[in-house]
Protein backbone atom coordinates (compact mmCIF):
# COMPACT_ATOMS: atom_id res chain seq x y z
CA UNK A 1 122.28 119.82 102.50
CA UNK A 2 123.34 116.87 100.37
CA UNK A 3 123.35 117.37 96.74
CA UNK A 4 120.87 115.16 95.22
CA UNK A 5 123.05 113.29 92.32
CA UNK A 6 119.91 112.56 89.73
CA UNK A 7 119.21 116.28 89.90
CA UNK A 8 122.77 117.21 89.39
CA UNK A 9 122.86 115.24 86.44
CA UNK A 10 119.98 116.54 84.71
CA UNK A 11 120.99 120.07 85.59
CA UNK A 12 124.04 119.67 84.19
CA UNK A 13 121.99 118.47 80.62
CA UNK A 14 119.79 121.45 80.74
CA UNK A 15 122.85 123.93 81.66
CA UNK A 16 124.48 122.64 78.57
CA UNK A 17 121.38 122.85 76.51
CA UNK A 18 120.86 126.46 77.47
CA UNK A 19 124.51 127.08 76.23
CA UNK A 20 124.53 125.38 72.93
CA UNK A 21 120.55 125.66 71.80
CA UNK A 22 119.81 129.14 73.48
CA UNK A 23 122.87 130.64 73.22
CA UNK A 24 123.39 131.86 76.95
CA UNK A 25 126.15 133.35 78.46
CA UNK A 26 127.73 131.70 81.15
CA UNK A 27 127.03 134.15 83.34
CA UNK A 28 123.06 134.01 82.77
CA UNK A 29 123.88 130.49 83.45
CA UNK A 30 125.20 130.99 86.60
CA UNK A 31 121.81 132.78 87.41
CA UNK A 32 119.17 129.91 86.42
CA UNK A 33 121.40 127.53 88.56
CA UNK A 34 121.48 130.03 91.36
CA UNK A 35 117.67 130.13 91.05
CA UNK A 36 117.37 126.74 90.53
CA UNK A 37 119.39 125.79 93.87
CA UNK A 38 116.65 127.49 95.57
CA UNK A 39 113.95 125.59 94.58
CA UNK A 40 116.23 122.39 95.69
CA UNK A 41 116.41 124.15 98.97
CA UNK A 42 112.65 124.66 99.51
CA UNK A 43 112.11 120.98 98.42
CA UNK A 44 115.19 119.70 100.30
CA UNK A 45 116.71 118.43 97.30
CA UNK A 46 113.64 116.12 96.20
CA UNK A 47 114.07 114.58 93.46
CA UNK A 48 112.93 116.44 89.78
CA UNK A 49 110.60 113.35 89.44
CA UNK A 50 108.54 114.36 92.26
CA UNK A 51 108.09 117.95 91.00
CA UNK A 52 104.23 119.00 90.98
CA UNK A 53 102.69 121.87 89.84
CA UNK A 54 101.12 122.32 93.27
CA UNK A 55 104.37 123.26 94.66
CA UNK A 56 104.50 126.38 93.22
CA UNK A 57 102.04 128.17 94.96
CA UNK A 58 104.28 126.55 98.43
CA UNK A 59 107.20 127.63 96.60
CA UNK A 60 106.25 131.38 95.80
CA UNK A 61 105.57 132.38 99.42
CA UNK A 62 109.02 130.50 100.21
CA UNK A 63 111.15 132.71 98.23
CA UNK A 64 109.08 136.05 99.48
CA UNK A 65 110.12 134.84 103.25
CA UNK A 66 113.52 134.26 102.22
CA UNK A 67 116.39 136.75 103.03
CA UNK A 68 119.42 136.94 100.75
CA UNK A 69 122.63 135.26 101.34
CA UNK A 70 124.97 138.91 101.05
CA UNK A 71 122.20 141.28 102.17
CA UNK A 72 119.96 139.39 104.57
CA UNK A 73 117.47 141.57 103.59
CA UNK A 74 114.45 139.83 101.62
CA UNK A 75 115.04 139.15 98.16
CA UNK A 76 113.55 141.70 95.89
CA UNK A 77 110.70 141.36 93.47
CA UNK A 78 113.13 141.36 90.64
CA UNK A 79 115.07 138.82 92.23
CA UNK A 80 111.81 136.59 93.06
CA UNK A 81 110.21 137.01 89.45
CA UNK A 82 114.24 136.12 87.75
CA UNK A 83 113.53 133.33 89.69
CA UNK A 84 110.28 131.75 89.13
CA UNK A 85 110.97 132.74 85.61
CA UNK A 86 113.91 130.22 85.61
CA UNK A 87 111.95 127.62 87.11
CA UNK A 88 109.14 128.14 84.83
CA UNK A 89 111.56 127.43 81.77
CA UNK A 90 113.21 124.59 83.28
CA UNK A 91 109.62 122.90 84.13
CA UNK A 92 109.03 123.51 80.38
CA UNK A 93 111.91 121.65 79.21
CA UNK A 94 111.21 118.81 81.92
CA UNK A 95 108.15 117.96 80.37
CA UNK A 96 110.04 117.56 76.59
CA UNK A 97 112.58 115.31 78.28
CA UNK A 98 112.43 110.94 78.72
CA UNK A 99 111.33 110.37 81.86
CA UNK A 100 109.06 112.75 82.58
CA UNK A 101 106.37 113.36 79.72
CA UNK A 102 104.00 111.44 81.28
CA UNK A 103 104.45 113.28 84.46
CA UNK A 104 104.30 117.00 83.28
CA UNK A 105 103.08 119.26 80.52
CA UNK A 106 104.43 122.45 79.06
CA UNK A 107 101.27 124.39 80.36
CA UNK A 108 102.25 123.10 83.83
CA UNK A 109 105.32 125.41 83.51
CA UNK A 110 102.53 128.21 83.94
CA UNK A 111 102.16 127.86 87.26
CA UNK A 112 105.34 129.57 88.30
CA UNK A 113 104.84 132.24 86.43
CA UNK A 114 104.87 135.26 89.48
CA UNK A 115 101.48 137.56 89.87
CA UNK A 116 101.05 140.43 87.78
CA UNK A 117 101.06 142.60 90.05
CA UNK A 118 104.61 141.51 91.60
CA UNK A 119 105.73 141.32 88.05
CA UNK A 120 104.90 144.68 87.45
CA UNK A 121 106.61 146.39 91.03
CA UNK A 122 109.40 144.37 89.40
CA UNK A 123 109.55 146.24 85.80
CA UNK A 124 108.28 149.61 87.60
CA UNK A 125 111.88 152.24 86.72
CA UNK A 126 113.37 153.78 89.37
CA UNK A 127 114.89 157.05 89.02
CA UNK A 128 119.01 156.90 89.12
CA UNK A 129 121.13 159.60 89.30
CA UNK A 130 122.36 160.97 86.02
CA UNK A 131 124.77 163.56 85.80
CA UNK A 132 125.18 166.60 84.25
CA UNK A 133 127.87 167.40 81.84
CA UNK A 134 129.49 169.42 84.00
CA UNK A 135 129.91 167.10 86.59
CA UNK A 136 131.51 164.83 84.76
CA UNK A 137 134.01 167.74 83.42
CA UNK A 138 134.61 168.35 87.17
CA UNK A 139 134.88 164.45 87.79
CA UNK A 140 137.42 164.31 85.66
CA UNK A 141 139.44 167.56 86.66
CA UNK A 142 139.42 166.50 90.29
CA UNK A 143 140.66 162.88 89.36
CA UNK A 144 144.75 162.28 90.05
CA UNK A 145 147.30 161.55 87.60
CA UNK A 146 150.71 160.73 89.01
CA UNK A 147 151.13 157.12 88.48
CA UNK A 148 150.12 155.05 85.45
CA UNK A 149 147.44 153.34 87.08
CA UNK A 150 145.85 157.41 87.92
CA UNK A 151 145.80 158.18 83.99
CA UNK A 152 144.03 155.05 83.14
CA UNK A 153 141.40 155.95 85.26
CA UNK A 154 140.91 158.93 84.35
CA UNK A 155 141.21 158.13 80.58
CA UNK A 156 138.27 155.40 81.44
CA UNK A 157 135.66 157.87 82.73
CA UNK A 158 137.24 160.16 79.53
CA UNK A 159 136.69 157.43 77.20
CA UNK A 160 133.34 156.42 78.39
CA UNK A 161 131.87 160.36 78.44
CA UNK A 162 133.27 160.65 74.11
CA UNK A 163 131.55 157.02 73.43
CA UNK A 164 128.87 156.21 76.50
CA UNK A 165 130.47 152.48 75.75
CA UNK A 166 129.14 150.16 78.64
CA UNK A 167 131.47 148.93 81.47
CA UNK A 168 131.79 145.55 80.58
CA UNK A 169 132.67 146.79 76.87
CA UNK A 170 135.31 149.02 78.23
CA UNK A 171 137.20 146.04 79.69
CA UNK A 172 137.42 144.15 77.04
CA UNK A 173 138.84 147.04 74.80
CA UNK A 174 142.12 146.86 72.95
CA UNK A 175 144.35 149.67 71.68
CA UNK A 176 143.41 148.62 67.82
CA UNK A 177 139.91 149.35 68.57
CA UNK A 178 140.45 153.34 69.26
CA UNK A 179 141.24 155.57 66.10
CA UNK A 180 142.06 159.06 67.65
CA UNK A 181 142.66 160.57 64.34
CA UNK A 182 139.28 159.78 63.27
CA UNK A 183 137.63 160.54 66.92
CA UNK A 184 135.76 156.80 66.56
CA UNK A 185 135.85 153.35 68.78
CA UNK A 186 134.71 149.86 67.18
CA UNK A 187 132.88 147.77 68.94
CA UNK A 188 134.25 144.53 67.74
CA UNK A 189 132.37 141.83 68.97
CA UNK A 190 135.09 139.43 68.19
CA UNK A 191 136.67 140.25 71.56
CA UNK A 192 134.80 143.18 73.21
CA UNK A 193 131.89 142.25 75.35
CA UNK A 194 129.31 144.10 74.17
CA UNK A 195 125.55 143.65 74.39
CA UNK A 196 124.14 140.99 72.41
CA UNK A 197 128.05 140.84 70.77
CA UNK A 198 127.38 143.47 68.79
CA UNK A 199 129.96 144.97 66.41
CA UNK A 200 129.39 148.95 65.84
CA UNK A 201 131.30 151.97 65.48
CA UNK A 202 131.02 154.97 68.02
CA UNK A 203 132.14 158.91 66.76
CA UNK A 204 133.17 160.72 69.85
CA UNK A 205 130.31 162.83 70.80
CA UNK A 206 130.58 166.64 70.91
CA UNK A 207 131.14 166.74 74.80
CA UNK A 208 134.64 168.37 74.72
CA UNK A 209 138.03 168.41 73.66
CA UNK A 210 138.66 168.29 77.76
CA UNK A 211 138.02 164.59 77.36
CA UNK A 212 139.62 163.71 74.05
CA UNK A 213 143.33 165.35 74.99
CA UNK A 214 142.97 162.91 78.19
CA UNK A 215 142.30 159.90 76.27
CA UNK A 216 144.74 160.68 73.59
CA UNK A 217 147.40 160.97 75.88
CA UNK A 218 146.99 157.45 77.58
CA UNK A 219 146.23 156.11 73.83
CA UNK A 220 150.25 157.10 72.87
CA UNK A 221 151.20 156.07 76.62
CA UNK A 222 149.86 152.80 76.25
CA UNK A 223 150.71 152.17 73.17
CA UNK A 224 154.08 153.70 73.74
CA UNK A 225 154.57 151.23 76.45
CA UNK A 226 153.71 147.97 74.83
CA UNK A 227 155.28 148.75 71.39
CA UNK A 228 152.26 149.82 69.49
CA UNK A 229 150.57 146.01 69.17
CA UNK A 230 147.26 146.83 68.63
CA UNK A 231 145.77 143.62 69.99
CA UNK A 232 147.09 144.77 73.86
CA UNK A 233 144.11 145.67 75.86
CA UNK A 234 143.74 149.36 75.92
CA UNK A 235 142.98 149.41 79.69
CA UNK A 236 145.25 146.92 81.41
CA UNK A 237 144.58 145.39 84.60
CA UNK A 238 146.29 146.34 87.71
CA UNK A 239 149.20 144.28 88.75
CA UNK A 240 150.84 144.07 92.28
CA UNK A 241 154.46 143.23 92.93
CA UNK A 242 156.53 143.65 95.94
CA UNK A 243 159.71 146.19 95.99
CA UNK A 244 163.56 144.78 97.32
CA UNK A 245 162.96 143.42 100.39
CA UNK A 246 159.96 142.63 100.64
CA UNK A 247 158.68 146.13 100.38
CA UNK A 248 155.50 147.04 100.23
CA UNK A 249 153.54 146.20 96.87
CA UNK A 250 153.51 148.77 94.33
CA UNK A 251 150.72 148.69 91.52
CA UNK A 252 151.57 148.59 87.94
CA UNK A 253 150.18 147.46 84.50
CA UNK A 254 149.45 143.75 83.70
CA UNK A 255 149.13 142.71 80.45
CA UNK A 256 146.22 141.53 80.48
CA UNK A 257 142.54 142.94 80.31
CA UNK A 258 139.85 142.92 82.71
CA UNK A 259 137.37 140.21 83.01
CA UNK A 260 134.60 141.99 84.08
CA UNK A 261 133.26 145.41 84.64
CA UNK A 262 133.48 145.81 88.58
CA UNK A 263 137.35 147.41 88.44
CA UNK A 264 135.70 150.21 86.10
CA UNK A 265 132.53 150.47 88.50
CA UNK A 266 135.05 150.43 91.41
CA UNK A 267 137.00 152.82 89.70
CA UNK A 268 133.40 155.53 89.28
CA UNK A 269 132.65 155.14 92.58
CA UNK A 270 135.62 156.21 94.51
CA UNK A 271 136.61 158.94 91.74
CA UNK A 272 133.24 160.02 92.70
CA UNK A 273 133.55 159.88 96.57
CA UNK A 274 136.90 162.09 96.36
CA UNK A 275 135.29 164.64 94.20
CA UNK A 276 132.38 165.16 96.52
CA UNK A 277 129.60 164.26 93.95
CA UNK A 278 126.75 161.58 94.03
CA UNK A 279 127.77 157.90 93.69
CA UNK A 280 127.15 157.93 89.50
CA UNK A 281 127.70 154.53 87.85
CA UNK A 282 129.38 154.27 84.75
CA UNK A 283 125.96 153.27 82.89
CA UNK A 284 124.55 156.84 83.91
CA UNK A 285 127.02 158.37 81.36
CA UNK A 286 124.53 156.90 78.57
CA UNK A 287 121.64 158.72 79.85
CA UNK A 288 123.50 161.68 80.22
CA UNK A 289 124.31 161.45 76.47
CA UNK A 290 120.60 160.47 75.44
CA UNK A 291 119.28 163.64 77.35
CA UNK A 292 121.90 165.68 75.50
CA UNK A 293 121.00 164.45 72.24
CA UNK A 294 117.06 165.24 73.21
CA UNK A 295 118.07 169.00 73.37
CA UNK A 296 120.87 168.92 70.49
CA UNK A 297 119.36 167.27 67.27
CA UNK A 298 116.92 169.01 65.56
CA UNK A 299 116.49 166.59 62.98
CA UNK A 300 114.99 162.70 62.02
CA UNK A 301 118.63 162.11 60.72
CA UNK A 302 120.21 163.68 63.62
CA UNK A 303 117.91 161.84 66.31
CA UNK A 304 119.02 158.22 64.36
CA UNK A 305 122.92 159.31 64.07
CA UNK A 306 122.97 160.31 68.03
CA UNK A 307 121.17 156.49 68.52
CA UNK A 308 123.10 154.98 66.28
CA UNK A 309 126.57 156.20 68.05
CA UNK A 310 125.45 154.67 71.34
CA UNK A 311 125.17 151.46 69.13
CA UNK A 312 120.84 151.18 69.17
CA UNK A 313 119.26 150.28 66.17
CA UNK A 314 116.30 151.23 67.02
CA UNK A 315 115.94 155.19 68.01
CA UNK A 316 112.83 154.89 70.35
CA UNK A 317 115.20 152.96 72.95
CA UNK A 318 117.51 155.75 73.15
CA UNK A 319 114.53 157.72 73.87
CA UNK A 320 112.36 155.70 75.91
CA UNK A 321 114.59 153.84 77.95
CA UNK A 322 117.58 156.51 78.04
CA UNK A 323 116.11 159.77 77.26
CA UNK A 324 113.61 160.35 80.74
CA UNK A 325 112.75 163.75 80.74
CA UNK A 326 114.51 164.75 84.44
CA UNK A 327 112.26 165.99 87.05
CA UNK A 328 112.88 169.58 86.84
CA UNK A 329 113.14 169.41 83.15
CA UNK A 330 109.86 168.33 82.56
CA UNK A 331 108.89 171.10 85.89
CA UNK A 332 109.67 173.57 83.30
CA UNK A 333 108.43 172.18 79.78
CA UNK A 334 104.82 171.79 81.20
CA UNK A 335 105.21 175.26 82.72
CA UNK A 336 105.99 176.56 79.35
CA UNK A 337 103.05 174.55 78.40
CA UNK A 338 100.37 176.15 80.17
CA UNK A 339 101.95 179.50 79.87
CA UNK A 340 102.66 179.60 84.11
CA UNK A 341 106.02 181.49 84.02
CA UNK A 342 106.30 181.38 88.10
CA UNK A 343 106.81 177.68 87.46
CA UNK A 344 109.16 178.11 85.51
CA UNK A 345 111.42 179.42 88.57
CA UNK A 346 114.65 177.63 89.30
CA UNK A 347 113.44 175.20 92.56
């Protein structure tokens, strides 16, 4: 479908204005113009003058007909609400622009706001698979180390069981930002991608020394192998190169870091396929160590140290969105409860 060049044009004002005034990564950027493409696909690239409130309603049972591009199964509530979320904002900052403020009002931006009900399938939590702590020893054990490119990956899953540091965080890492001696990772928002670029400090939590000899020894072998400079990346990327003759490519270390997460999720999920145990993602490894601080501090201070070290400042989202009671946890505290010791039974 032919692009339509006046819309191009004022998308490319309001992608710029969402970068500079509301401060949004260029990867939430990438979303709103993904979402906004499919509006220009429903109207057949109409112009933005023509836009009426009265498509919306058109527009809504458009996008819950409409298959995905990878899947081509139908997009999911989440994915329909991101959307008419992103068209809802852009219609508000049509109606502030030259050109169109006699043609639309903010409230008009209202209309593609999604139903409450689909808005709240959308927020409803799923459970995910979280893993207990000795499944992660075990994930570890079972993981190889004969080449290089083995240790890293098994330093990785090491690194994020002492810290629960997020994927994306993790690649962006350099060897300055580890202090063995004092068991404790920075967060340094200057270069590592953290949430809401962040800068905190992470102690090692008590999980075991299992994990902290395996990350100290790629700490020294890294370092070792790029002459100590703190500002090299602390996981390197995998390199290929091809042997004499053309030989088949062997991997080694770049030099360079990671530029997104999906090596390190990559990197979970087949670790996790040769050890024979569920598909866990490298997120689940914070709500692992949320549920073990539920049963291991005993105190206010405690409780606010544990959230603090997975870099919340506010202890209720450690424990509301991290801390879920599991399933046959919370079999056995209501057991306890109403004094029913035959519930109490392992299932």
């Amino acid at each position: 479908m032919k692009l339509n060049s006046a819309n191009e044009r004022l998308k490319h004002r309001y992608f710029q204005w969402l970068r500079d005034a509301k401060q949004m990564n260029e990867k939430s950027v990438e979303q709103v113009a993904m979402a906004l493409d499919r509006y220009e696909q429903f109207s057949n690239r109409r112009d933005f003058k023509l836009l009426r409130v009265e498509q919306a309603g058109p527009f809504k049972k458009h996008l819950a007909k409409l298959n995905g591009k990878r899947s081509g199964t139908p997009l999911s509530k989440a994915t329909i609400n991101s959307t008419l979320y992103a068209m809802r904002d852009f219609v508000r900052w049509l109606a502030d622009q030259k050109g169109f403020r006699n043609r639309l009002v903010a409230s008009d931006a209202q209309y593609f706001n999604p139903s409450r009900h689909d808005e709240a399938i959308a927020r409803s939590s799923r459970p995910i698979k979280v893993p207990e702590l000795p499944q992660v020893e075990a994930l570890v054990t079972s993981m190889p180390t004969a080449t290089i490119i083995d240790r890293r990956n098994r330093a990785i899953v090491a690194l994020i069981a002492l810290t629960g540091a997020r994927d994306n965080a993790v690649a962006s890492l350099r060897i300055g930002d580890l202090d063995m001696s004092e068991r404790l990772l920075f967060h340094d928002s200057r270069h590592v991608r953290t949430k809401f670029r962040k800068s905190f400090s992470t102690w090692f939590f008590p999980v075991g020394e299992q994990f902290v000899d395996i990350l100290d020894a790629w700490a020294r072998e890294v370092s070792d192998q790029h002459g100590g400079d703190p500002a090299t990346p602390l996981f390197p990327k995998t390199e290929m190169f091809f042997g004499q003759d053309g030989a088949s490519p062997e991997p080694r270390l770049g030099s360079d870091g990671w530029a997104n997460a999906d090596p390190i999720r990559k990197i979970f999920k087949e670790a996790c396929a040769s050890a024979h145990l569920p598909d866990f993602k490298p997120h689940s490894i914070r709500h692992m160590l949320a549920r073990i601080g539920q049963e291991r501090a005993k105190t206010a201070e405690e409780l606010k140290a544990w959230s603090q070290n997975l870099g919340h400042e506010n202890m209720l989202t450690t424990f509301t969105s991290y801390g879920t009671v599991p399933e046959y946890r919370q079999k056995k505290v209501i057991a306890r409860m109403v004094g029913d010791q035959s519930l109490v039974r392992e299932s």
